[in-house]
N, C-alpha and C. Protein backbone atom coordinates (compact mmCIF):
# COMPACT_ATOMS: atom_id res chain seq x y z
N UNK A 1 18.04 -14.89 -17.64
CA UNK A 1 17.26 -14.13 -16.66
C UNK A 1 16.31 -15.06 -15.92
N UNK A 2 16.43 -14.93 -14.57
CA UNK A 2 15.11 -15.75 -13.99
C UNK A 2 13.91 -15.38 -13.98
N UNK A 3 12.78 -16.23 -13.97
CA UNK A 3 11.46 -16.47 -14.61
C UNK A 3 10.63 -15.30 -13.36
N UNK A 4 10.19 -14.58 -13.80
CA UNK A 4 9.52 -13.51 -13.00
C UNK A 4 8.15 -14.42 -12.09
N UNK A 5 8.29 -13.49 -11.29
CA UNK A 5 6.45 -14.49 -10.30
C UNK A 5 5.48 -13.22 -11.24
N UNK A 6 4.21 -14.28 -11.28
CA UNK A 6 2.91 -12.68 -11.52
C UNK A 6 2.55 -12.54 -10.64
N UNK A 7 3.31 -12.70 -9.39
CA UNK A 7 1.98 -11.98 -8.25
C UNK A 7 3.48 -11.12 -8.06
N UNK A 8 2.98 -9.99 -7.64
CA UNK A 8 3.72 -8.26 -7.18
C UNK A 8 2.85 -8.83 -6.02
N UNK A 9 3.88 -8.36 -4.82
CA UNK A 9 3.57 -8.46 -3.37
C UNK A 9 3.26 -7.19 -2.61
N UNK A 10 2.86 -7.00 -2.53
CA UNK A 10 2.60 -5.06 -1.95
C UNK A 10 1.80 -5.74 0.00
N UNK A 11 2.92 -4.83 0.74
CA UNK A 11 3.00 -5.16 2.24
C UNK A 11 2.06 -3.63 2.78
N UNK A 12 1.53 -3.71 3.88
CA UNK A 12 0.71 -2.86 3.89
C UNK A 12 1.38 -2.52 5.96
N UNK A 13 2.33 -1.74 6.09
CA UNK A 13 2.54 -1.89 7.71
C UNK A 13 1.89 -0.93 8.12
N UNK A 14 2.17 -1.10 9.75
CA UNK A 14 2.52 0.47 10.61
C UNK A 14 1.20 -0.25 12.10
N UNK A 15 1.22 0.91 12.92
CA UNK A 15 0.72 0.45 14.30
C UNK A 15 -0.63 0.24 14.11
N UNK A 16 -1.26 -0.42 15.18
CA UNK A 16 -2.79 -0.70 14.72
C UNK A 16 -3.46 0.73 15.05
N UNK A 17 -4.66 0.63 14.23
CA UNK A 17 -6.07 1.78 14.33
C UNK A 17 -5.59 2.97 13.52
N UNK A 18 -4.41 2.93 12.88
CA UNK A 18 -4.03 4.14 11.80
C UNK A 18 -4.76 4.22 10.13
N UNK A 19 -5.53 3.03 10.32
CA UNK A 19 -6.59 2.74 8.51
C UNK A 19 -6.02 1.69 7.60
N UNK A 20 -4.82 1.00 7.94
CA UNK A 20 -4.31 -0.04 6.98
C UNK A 20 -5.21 -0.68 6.24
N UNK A 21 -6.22 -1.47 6.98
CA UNK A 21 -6.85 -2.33 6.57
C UNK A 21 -8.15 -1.37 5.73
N UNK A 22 -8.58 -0.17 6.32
CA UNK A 22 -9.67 1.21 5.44
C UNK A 22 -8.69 1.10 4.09
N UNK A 23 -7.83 1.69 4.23
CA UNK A 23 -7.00 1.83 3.06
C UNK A 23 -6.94 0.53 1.98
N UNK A 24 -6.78 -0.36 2.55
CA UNK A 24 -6.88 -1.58 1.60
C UNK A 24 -8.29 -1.97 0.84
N UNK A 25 -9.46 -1.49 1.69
CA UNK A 25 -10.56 -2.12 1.54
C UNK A 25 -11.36 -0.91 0.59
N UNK A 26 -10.82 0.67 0.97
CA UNK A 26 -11.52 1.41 -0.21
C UNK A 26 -10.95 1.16 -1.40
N UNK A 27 -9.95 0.47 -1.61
CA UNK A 27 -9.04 0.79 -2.94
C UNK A 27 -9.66 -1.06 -3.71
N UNK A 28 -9.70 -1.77 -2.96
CA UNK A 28 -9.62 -2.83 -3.45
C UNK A 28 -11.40 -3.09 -3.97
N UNK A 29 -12.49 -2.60 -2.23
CA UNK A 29 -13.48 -2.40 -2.94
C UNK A 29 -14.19 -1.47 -2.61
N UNK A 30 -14.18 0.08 -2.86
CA UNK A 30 -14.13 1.02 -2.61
C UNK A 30 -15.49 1.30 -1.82
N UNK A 31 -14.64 0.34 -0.52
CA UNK A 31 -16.13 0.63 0.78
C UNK A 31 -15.13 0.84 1.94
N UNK A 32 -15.76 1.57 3.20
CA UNK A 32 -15.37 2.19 3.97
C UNK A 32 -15.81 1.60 5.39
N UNK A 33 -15.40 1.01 6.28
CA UNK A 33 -15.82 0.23 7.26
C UNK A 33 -15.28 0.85 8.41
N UNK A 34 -16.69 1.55 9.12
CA UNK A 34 -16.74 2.86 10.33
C UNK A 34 -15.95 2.08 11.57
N UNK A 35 -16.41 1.07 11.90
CA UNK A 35 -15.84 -0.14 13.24
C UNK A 35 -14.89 0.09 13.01
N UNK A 36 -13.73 0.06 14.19
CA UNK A 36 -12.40 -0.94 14.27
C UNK A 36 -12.24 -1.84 14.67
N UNK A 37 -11.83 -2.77 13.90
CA UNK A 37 -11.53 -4.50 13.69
C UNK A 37 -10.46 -4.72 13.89
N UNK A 38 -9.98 -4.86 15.12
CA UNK A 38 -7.63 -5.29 14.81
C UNK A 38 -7.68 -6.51 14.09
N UNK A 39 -7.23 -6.12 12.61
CA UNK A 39 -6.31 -7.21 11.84
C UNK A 39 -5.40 -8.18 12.12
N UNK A 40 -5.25 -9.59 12.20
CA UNK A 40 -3.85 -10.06 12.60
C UNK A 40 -3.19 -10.28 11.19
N UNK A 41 -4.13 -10.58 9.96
CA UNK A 41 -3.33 -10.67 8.61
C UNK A 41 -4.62 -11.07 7.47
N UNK A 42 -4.55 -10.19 6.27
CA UNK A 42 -5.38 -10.42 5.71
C UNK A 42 -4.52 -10.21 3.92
N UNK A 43 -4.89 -10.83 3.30
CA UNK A 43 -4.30 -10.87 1.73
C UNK A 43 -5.71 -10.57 0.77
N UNK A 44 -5.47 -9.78 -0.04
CA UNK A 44 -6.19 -9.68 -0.83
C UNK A 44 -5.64 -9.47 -2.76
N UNK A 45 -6.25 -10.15 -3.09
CA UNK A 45 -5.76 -10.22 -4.63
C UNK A 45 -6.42 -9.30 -5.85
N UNK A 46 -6.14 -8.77 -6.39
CA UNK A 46 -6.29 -8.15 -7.73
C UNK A 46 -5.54 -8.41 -9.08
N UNK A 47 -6.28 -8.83 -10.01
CA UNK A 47 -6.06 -9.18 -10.69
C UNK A 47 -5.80 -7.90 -12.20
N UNK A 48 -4.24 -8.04 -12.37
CA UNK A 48 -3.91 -6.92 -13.24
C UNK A 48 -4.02 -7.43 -14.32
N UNK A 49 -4.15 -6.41 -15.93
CA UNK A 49 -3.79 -7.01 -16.94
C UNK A 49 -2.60 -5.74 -18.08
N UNK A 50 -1.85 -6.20 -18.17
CA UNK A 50 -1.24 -4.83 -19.18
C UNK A 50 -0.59 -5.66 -19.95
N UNK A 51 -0.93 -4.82 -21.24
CA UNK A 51 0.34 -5.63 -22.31
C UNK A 51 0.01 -6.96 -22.39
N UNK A 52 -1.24 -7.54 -22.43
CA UNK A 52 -1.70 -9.19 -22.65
C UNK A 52 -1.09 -9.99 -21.94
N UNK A 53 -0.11 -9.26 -20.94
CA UNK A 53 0.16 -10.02 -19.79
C UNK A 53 -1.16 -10.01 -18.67
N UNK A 54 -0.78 -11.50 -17.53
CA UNK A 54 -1.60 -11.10 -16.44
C UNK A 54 -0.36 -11.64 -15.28
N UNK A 55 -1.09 -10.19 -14.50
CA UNK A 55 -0.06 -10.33 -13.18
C UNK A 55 -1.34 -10.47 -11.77
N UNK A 56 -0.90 -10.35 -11.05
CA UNK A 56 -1.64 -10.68 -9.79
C UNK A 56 -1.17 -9.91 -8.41
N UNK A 57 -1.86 -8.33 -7.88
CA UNK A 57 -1.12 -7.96 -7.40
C UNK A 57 -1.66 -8.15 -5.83
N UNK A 58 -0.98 -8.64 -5.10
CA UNK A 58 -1.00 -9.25 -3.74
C UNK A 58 -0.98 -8.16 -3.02
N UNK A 59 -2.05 -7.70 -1.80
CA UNK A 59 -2.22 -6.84 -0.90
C UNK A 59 -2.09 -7.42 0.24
N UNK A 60 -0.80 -7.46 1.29
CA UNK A 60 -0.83 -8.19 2.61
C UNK A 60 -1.08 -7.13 3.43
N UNK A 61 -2.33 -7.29 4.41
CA UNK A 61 -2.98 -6.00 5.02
C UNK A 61 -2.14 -6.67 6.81
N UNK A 62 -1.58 -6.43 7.15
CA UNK A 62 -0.79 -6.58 8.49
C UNK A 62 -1.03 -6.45 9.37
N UNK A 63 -0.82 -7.36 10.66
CA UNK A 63 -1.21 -6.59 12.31
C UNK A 63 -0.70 -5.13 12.56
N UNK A 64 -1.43 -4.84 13.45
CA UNK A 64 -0.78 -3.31 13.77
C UNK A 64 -0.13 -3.52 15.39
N UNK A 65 -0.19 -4.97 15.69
CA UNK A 65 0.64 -5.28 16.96
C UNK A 65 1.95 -5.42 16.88
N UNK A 66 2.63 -5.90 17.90
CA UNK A 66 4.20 -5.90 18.12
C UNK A 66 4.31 -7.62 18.42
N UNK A 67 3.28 -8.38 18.75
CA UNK A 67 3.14 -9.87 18.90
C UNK A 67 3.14 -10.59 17.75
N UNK A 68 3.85 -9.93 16.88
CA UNK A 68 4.16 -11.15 15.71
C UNK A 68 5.18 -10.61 14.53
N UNK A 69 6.35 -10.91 14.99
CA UNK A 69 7.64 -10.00 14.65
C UNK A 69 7.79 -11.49 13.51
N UNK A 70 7.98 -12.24 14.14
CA UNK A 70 8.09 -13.60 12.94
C UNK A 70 7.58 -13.25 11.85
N UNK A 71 5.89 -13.07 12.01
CA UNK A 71 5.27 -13.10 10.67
C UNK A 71 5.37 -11.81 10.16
N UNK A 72 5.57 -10.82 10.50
CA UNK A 72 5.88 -9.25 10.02
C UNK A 72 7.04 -9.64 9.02
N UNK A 73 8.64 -10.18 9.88
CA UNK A 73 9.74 -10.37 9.31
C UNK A 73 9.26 -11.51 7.91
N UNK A 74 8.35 -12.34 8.02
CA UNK A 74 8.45 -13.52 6.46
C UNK A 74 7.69 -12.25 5.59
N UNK A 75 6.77 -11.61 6.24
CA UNK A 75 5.91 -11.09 4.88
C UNK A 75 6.90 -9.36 4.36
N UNK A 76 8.01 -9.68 5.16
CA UNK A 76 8.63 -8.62 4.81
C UNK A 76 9.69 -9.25 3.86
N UNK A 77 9.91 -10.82 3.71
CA UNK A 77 11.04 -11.02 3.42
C UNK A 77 10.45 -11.49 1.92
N UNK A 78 9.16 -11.26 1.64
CA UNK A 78 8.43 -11.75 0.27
C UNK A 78 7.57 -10.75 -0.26
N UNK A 79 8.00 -9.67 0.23
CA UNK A 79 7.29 -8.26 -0.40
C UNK A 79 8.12 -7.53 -1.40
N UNK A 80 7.92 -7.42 -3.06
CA UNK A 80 8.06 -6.67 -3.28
C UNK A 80 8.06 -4.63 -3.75
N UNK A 81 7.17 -4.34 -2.20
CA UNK A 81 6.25 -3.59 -2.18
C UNK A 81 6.15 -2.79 -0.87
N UNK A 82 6.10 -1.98 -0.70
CA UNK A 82 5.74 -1.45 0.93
C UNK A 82 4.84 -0.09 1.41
N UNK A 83 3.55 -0.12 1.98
CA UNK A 83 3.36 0.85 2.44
C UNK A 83 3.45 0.96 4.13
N UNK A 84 4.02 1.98 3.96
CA UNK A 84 4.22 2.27 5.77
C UNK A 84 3.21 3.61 6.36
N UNK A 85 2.30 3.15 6.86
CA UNK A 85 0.99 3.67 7.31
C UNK A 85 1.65 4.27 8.56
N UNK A 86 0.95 5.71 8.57
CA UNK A 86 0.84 6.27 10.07
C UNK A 86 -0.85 7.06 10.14
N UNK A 87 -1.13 7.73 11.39
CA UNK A 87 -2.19 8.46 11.15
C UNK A 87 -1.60 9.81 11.62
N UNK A 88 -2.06 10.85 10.67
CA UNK A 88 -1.99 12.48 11.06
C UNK A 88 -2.47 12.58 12.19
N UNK A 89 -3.32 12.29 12.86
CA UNK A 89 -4.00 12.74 14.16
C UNK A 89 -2.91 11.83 15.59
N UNK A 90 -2.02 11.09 15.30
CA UNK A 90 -1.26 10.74 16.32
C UNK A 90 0.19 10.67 16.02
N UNK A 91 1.04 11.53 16.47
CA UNK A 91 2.52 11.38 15.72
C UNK A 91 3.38 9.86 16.25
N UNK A 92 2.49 9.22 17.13
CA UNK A 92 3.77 8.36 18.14
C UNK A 92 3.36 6.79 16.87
N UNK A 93 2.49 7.38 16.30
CA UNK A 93 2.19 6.31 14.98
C UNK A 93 3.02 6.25 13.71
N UNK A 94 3.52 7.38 13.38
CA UNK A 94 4.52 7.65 13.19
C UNK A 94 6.26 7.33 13.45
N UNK A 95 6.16 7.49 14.78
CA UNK A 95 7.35 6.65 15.32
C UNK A 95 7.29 5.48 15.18
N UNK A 96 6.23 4.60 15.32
CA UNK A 96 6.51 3.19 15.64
C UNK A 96 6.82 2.73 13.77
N UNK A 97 6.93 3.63 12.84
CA UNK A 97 7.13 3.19 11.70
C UNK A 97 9.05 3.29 11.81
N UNK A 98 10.08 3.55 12.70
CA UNK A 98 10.89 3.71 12.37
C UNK A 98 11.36 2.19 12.33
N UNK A 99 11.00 1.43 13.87
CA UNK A 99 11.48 0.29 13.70
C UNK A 99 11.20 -0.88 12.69
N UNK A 100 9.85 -0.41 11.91
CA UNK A 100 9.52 -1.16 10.95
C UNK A 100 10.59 -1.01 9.94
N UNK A 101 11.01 0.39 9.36
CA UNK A 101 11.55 0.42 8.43
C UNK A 101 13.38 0.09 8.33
N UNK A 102 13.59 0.03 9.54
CA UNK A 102 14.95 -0.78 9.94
C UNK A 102 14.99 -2.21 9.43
N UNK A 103 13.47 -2.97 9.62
CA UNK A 103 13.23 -4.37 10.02
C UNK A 103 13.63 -4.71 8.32
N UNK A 104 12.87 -3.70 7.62
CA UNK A 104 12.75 -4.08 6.16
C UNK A 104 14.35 -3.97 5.62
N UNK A 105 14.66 -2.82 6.24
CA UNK A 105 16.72 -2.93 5.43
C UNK A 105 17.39 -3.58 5.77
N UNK A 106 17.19 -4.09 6.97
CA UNK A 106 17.93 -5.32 7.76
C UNK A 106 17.42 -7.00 6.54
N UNK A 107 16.30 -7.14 6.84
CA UNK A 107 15.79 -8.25 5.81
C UNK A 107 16.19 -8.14 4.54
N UNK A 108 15.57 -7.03 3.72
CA UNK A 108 15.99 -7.10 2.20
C UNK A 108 17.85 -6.55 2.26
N UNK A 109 18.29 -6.29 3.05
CA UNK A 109 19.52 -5.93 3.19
C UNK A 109 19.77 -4.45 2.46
N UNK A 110 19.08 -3.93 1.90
CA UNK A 110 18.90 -2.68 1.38
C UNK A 110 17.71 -2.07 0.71
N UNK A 111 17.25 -1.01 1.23
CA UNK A 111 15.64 -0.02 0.45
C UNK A 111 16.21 0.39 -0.88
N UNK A 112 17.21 0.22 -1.40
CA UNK A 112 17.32 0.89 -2.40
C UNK A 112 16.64 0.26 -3.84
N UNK A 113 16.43 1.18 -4.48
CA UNK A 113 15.15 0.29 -4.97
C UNK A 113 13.78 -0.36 -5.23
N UNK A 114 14.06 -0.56 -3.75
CA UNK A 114 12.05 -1.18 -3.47
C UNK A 114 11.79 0.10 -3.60
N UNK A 115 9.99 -0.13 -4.00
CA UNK A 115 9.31 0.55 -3.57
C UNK A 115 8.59 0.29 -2.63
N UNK A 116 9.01 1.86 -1.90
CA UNK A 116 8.07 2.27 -0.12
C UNK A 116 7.52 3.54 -0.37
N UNK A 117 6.07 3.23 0.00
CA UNK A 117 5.69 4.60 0.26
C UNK A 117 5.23 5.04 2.01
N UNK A 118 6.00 6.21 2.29
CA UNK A 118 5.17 6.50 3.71
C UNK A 118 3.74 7.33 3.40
N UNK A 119 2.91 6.99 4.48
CA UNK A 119 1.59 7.04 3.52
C UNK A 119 0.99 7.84 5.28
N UNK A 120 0.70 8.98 5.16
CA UNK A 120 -0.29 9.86 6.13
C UNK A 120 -1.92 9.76 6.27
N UNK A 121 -2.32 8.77 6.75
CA UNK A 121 -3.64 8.35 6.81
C UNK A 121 -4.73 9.45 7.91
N UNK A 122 -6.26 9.74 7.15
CA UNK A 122 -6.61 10.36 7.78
C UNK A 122 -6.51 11.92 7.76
N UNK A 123 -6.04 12.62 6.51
CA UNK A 123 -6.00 13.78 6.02
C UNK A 123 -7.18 14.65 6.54
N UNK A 124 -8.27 13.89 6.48
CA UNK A 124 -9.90 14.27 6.67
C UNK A 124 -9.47 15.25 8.15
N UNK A 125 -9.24 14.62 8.78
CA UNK A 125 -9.55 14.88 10.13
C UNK A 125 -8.25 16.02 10.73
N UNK A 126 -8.85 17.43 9.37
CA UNK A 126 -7.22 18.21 10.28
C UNK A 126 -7.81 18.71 11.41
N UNK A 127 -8.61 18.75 12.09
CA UNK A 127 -8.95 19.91 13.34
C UNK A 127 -8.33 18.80 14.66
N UNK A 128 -7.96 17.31 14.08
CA UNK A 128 -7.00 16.51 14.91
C UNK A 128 -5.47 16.22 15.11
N UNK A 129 -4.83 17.39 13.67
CA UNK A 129 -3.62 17.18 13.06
C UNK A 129 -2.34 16.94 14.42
N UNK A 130 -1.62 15.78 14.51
CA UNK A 130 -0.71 16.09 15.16
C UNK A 130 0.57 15.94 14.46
N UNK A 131 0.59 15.34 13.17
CA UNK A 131 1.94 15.38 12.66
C UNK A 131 1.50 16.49 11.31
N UNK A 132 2.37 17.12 11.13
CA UNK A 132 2.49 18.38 9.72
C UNK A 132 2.83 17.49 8.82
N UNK A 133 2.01 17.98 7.73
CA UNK A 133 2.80 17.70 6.38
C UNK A 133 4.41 17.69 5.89
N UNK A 134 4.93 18.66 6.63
CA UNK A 134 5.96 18.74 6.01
C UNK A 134 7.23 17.71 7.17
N UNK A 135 6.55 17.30 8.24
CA UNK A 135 7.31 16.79 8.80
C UNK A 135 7.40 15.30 8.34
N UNK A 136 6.23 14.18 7.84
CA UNK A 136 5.94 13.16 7.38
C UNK A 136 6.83 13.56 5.73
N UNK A 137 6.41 14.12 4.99
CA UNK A 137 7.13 14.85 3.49
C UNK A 137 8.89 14.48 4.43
N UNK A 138 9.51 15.15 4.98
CA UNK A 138 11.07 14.94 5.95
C UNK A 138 11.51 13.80 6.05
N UNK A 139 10.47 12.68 6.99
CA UNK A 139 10.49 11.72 6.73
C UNK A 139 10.79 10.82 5.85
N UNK A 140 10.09 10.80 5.15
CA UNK A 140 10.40 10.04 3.75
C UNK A 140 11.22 10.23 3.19
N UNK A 141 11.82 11.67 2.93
CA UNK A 141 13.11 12.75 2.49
C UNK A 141 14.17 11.68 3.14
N UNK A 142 13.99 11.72 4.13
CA UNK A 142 15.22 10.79 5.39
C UNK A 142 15.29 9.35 4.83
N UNK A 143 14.45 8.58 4.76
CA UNK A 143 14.26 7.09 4.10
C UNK A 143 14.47 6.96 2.56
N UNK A 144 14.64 8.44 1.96
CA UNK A 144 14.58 7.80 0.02
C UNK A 144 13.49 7.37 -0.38
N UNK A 145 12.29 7.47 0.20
CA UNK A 145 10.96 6.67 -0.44
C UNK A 145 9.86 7.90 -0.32
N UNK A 146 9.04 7.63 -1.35
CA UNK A 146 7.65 8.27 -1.57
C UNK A 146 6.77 8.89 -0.09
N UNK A 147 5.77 9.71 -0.25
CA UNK A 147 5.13 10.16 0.79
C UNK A 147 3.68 10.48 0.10
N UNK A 148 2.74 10.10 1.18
CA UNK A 148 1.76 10.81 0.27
C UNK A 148 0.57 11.42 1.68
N UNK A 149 -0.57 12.02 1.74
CA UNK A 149 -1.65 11.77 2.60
C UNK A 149 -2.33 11.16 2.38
N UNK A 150 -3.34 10.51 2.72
CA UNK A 150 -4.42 10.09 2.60
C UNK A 150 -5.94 9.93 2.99
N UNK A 151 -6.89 9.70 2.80
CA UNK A 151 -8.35 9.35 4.01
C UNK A 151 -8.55 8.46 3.09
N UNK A 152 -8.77 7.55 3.65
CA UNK A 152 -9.37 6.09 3.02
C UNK A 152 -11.01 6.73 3.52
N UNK A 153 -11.25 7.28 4.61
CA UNK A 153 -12.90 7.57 4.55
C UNK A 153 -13.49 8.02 3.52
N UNK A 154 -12.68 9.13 3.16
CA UNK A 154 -13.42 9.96 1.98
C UNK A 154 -12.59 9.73 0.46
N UNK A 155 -12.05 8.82 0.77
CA UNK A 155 -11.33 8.30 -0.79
C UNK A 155 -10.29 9.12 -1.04
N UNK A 156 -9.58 9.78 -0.58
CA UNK A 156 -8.39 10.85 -0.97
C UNK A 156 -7.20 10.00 -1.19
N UNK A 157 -6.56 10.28 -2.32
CA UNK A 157 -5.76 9.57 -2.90
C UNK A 157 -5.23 8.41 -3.19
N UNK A 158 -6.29 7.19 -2.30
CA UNK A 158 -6.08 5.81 -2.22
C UNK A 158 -5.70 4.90 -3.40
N UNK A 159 -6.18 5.39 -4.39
CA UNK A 159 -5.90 5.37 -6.00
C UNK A 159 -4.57 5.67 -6.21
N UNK A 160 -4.70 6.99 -6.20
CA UNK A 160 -3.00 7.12 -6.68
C UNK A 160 -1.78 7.08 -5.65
N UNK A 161 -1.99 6.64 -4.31
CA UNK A 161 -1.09 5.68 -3.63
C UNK A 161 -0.70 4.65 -4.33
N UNK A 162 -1.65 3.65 -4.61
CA UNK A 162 -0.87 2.10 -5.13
C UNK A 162 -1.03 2.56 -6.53
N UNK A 163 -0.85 3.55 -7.24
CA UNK A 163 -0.44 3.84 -8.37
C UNK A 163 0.69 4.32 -8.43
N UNK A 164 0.80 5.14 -7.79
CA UNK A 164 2.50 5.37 -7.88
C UNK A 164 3.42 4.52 -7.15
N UNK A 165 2.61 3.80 -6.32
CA UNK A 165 4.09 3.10 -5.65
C UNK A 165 4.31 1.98 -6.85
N UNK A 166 3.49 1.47 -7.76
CA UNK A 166 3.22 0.86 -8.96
C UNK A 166 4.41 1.38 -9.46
N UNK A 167 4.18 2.62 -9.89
CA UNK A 167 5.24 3.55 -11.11
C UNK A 167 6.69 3.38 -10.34
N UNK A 168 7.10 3.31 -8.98
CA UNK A 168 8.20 3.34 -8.02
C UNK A 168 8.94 2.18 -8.57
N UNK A 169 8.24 0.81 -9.18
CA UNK A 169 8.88 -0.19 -9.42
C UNK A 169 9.48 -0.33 -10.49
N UNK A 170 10.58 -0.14 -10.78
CA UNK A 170 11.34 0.02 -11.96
C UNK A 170 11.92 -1.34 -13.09
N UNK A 171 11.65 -2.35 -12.00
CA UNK A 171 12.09 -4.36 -12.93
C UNK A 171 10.70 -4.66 -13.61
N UNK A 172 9.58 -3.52 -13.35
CA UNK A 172 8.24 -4.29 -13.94
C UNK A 172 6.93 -3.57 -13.91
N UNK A 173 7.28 -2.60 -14.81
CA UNK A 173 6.26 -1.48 -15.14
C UNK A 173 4.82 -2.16 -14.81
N UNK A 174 4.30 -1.28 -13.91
CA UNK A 174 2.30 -1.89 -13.93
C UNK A 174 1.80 -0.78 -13.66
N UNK A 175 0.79 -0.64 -14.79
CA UNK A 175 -0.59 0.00 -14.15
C UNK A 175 -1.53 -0.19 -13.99
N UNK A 176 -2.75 0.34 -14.06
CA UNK A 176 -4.27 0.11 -13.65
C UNK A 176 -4.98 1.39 -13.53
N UNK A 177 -5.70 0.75 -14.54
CA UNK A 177 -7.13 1.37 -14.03
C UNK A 177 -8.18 1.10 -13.38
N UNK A 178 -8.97 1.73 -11.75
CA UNK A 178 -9.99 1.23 -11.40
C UNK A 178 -10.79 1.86 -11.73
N UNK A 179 -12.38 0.83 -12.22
CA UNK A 179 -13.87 1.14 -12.56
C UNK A 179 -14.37 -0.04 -12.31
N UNK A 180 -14.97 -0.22 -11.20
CA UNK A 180 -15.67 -1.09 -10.96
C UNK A 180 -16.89 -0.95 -11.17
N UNK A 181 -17.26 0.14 -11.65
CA UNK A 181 -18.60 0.18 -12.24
C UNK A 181 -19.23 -0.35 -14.05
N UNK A 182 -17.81 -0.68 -14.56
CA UNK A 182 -17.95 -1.61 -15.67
C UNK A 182 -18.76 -2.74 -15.92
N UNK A 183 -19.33 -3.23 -16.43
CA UNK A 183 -19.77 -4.58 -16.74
C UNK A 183 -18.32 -5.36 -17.30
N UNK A 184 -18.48 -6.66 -16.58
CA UNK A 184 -17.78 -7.32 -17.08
C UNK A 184 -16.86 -7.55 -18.77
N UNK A 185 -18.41 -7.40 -19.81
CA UNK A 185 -17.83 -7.04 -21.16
C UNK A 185 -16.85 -5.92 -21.49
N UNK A 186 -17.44 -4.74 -20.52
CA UNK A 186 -16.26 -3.97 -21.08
C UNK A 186 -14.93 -4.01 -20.40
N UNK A 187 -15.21 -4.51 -19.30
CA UNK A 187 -13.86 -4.81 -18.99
C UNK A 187 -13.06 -5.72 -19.98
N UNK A 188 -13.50 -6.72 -20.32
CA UNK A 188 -12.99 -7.84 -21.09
C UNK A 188 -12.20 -6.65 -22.58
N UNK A 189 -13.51 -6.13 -23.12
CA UNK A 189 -12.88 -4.94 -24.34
C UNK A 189 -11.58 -4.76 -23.94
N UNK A 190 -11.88 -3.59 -22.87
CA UNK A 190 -10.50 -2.83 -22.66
C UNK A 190 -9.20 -3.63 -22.40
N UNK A 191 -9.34 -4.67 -21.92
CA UNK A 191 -8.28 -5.60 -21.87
C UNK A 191 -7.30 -5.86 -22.61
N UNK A 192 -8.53 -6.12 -24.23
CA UNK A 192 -8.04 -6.19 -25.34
C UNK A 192 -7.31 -4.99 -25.99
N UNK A 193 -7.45 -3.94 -25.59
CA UNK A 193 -7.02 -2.80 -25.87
C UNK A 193 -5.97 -2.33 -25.76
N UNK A 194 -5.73 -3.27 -24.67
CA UNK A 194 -3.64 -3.07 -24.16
C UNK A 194 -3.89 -2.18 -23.12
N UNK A 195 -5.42 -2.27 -23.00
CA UNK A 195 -5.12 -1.20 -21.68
C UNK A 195 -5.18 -1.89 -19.96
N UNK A 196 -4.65 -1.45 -19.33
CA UNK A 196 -4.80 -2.42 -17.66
C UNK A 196 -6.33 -2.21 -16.88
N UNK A 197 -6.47 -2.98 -16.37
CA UNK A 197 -7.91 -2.84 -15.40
C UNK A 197 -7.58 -3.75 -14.62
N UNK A 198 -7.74 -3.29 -13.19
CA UNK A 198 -8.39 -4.18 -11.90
C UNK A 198 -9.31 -4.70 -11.23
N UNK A 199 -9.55 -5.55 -11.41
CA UNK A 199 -10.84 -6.40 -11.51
C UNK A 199 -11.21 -6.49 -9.82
């Protein structure tokens, strides 16, 4: 069998101003940043532990432009991981996830397998709703991959997004628990415990 990497690659797409980078930054450090900033590429690391193993799970937070198909296509071709971001309040954000998700079956030569989640950003804001639940839920139905909503503003499900797309991966069980309100010692405890934490 070949020698596994510890870093899990988790890709973060979809058009700019839909929360990619909110989404990354409540989960990783559960703060909420009101500005919009266009991303051209940002990585962020967390450090897993389960089973006295340590893995390293890689967050590539992505442009939301169309000016960098190169670097979209490498960080697609080293992801084992995918969230495909839209926002509820604009459906054409939505669309622009189709050609992404072509880009990825074309590269990995098949979704079957990976884990993808399509991910509805912006739940908060229904009195803006332009895509339905059940049409994004269709979606995903159509692709074989996960669906979820989300608000990275108000913390709605950002957790158990990269937890289940976690559970989606079937060559390499991971979980986690976040508490960043631990002291270091007990993190260290629980470690010992066999239990996971993200540091």
């Amino acid at each position: 069998m070949p020698e596994q990497s510890n870093d899990y690659r988790v890709v973060v797409l979809g058009a700019g101003g839909v929360g990619k980078s909110s989404l990354v930054l409540m989960f990783v450090r559960g703060t909420f940043q009101k500005s919009y900033i266009p991303t051209i590429e940002d990585t962020y690391r967390q450090v897993i532990s389960r089973n006295k193993h340590i893995c390293t799970l890689q967050i590539t937070d992505t442009t939301g432009s169309h000016q960098f198909p190169a670097m979209q296509r490498l960080n697609i071709s080293k992801g084992h991981a995918f969230v495909l971001v839209y926002s509820i309040t604009n459906k054409q954000s939505l669309e622009e996830l189709k050609p992404i998700f072509d880009v990825i079956k074309e590269v990995k030569g098949t979704t079957d397998g990976i884990p993808i989640m399509l991910v509805g950003n912006k739940c908060d804001e229904t009195e803006k709703r332009e895509v339905d639940k059940g049409y994004g839920s269709g979606q995903a139905h159509l692709w074989s991959c996960g669906f979820m909503e989300t608000s990275a503003k108000t913390n709605i499900n950002v957790q158990d997004l990269f937890q289940e797309l976690l559970n989606m991966e079937k060559n390499r069980p991971v979980n986690f628990q976040l508490d960043s309100k631990k002291p270091k010692t007990q993190l260290k405890k629980d470690k010992l415990k066999g239990k996971c934490v993200v540091m």
